[in-house]
N, C-alpha and C. Protein backbone atom coordinates (compact mmCIF):
# COMPACT_ATOMS: atom_id res chain seq x y z
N UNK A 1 13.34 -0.44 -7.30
CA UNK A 1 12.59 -1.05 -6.22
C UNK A 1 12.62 -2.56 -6.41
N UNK A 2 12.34 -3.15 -5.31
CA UNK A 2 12.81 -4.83 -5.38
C UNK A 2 12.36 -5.16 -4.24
N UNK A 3 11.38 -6.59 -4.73
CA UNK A 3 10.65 -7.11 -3.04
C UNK A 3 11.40 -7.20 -2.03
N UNK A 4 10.91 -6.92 -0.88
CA UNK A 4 11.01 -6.38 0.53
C UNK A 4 12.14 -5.16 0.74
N UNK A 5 12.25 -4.16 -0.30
CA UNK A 5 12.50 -2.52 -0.47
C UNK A 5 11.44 -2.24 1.04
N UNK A 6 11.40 -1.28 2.05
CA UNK A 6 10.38 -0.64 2.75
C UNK A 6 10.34 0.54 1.91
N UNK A 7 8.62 0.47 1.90
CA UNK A 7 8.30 1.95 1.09
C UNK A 7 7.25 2.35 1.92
N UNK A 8 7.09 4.03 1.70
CA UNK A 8 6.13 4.60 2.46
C UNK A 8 5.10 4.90 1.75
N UNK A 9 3.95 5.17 1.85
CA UNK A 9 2.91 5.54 1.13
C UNK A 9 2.79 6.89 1.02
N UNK A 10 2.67 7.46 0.14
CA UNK A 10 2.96 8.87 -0.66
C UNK A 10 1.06 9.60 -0.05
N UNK A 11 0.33 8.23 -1.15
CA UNK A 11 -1.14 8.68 -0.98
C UNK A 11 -2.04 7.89 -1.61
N UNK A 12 -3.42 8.42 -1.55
CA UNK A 12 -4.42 7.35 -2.41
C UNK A 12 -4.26 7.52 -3.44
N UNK A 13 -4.53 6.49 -4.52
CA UNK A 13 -4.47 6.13 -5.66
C UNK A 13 -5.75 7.64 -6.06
N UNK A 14 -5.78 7.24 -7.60
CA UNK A 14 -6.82 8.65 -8.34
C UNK A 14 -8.11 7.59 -8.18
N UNK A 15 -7.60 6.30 -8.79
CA UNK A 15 -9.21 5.73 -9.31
C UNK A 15 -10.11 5.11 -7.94
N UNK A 16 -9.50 5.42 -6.76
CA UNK A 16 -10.40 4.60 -5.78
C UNK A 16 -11.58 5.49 -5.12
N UNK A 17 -12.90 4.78 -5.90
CA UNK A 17 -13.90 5.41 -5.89
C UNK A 17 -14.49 6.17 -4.37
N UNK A 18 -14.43 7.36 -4.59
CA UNK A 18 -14.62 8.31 -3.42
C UNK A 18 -16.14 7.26 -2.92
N UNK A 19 -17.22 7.01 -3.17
CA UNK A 19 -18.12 6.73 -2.10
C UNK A 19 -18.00 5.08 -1.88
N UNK A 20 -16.88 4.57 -1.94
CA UNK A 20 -16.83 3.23 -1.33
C UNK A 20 -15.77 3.54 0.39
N UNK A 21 -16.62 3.42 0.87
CA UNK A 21 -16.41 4.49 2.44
C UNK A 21 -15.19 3.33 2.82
N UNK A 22 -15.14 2.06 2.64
CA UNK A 22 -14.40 0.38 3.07
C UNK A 22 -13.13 0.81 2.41
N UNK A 23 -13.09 1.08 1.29
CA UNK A 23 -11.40 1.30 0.25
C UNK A 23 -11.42 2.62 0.41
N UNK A 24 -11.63 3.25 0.80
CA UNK A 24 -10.99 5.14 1.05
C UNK A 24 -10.38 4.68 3.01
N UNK A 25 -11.11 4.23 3.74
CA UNK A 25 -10.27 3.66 4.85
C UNK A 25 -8.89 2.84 4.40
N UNK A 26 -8.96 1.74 3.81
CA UNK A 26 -8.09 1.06 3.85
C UNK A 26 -7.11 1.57 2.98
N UNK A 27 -7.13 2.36 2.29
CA UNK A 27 -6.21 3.18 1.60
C UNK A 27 -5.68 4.40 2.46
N UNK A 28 -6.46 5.23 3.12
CA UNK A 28 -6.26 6.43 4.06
C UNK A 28 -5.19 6.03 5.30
N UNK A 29 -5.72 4.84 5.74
CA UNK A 29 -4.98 4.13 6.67
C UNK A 29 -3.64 3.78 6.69
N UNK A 30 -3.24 3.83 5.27
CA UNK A 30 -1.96 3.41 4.76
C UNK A 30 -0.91 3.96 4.64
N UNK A 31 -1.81 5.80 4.31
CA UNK A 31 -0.63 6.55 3.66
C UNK A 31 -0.27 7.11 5.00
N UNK A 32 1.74 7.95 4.53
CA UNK A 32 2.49 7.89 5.97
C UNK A 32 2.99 6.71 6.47
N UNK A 33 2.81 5.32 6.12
CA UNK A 33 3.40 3.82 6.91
C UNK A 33 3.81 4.00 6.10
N UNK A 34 4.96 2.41 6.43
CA UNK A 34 6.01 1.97 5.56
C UNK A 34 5.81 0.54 6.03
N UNK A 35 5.45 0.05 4.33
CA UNK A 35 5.73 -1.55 4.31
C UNK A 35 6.28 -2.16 3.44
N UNK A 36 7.06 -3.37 4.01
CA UNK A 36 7.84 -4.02 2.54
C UNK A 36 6.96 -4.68 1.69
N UNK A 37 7.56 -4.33 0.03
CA UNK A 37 7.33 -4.65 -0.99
C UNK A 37 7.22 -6.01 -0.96
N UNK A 38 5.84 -7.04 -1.06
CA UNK A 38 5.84 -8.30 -1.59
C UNK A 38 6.04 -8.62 -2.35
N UNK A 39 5.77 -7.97 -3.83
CA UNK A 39 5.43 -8.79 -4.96
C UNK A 39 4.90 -7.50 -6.03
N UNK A 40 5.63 -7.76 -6.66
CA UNK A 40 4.74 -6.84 -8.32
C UNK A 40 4.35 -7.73 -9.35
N UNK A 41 3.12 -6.58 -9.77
CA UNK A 41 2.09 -7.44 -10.71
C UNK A 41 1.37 -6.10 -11.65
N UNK A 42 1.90 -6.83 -12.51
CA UNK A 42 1.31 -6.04 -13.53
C UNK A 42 1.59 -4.44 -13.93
N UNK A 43 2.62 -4.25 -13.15
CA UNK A 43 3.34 -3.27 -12.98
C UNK A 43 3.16 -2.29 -11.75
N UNK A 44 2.30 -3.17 -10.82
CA UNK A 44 1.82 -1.96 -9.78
C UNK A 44 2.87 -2.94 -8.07
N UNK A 45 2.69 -2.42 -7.34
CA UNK A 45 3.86 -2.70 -6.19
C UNK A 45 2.26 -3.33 -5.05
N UNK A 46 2.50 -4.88 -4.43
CA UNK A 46 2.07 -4.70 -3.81
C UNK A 46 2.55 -5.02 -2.16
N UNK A 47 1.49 -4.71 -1.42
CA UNK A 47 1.83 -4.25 -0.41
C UNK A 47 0.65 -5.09 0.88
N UNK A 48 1.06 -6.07 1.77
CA UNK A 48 0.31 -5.97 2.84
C UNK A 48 0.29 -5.14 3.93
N UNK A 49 -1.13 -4.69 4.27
CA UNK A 49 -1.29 -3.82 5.29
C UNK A 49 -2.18 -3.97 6.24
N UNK A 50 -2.36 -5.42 6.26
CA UNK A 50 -3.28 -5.73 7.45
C UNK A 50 -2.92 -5.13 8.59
N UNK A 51 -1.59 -5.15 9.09
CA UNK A 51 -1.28 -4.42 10.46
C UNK A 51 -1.75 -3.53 11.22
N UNK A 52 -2.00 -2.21 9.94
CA UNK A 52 -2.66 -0.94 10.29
C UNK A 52 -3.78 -1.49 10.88
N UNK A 53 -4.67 -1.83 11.15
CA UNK A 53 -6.33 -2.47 11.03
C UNK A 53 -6.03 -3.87 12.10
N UNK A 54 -5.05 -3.98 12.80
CA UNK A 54 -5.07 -4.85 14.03
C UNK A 54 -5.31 -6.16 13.50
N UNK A 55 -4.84 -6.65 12.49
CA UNK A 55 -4.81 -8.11 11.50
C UNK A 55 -3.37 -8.29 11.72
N UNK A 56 -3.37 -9.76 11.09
CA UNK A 56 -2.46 -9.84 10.39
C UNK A 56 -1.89 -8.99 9.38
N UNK A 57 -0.56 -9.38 8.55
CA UNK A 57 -0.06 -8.10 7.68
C UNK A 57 -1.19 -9.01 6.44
N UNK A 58 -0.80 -9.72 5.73
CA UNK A 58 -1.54 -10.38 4.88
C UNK A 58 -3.24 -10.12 4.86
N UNK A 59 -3.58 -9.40 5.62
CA UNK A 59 -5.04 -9.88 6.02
C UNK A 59 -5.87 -8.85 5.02
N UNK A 60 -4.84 -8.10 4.82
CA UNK A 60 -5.61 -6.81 3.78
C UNK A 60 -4.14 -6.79 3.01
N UNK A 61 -4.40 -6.64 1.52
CA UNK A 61 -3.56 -5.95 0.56
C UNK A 61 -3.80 -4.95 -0.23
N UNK A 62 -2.93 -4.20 -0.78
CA UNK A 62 -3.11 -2.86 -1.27
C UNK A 62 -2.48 -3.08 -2.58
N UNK A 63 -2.54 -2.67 -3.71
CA UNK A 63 -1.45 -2.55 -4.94
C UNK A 63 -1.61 -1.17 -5.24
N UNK A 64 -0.40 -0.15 -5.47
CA UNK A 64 -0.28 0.92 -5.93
C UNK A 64 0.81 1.00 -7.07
N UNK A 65 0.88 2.34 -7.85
CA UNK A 65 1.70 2.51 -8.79
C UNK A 65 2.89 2.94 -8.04
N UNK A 66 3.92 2.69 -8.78
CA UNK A 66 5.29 3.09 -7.97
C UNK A 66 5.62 4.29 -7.23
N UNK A 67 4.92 5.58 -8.97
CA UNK A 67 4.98 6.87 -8.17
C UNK A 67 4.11 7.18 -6.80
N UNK A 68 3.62 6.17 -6.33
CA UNK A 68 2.78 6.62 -5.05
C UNK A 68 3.13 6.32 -4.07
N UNK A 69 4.82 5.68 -4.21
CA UNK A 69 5.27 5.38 -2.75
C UNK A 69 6.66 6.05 -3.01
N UNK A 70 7.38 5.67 -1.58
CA UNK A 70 8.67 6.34 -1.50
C UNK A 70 9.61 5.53 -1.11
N UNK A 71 10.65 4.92 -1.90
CA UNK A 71 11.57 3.85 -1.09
C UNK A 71 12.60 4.59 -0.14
N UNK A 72 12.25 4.06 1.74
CA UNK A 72 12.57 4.37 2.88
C UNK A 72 13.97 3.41 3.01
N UNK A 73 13.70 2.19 2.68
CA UNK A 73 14.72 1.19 2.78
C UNK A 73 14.79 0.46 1.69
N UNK A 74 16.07 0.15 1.26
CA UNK A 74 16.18 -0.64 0.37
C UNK A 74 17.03 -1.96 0.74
């Protein structure tokens, strides 16, 4: 994988705490799209997804582990 790869979102992460109702949307919202890879950090892939949510792409970001996406385009 390599910035701006399009990847799809597999699913939510394990650790995103079920009663924060704000990050189970913005994560839920995600999976099924496909967005290009910005930037990795720290070993996790991240990802703007403002779009979903009628923003800008930048306006919300996501970082997931690799196994949680699927490279669509490379």
């Amino acid at each position: 994988m390599n910035i701006g790869d399009k990847v799809r979102v597999m699913g939510t992460p394990d650790g995103v705490p079920k009663d924060n109702k704000q990050l189970m949307t913005l994560f839920r919202g995600c999976v099924g799209k496909t967005f290009p890879i910005v930037k990795f950090d720290d070993g996790l892939i991240e990802l703007h997804v403002g779009e979903v949510f009628g923003k800008p792409a930048e306006y919300h970001q996501i970082w997931l582990d690799p196994g949680q996406v699927q490279v669509v385009e490379a």
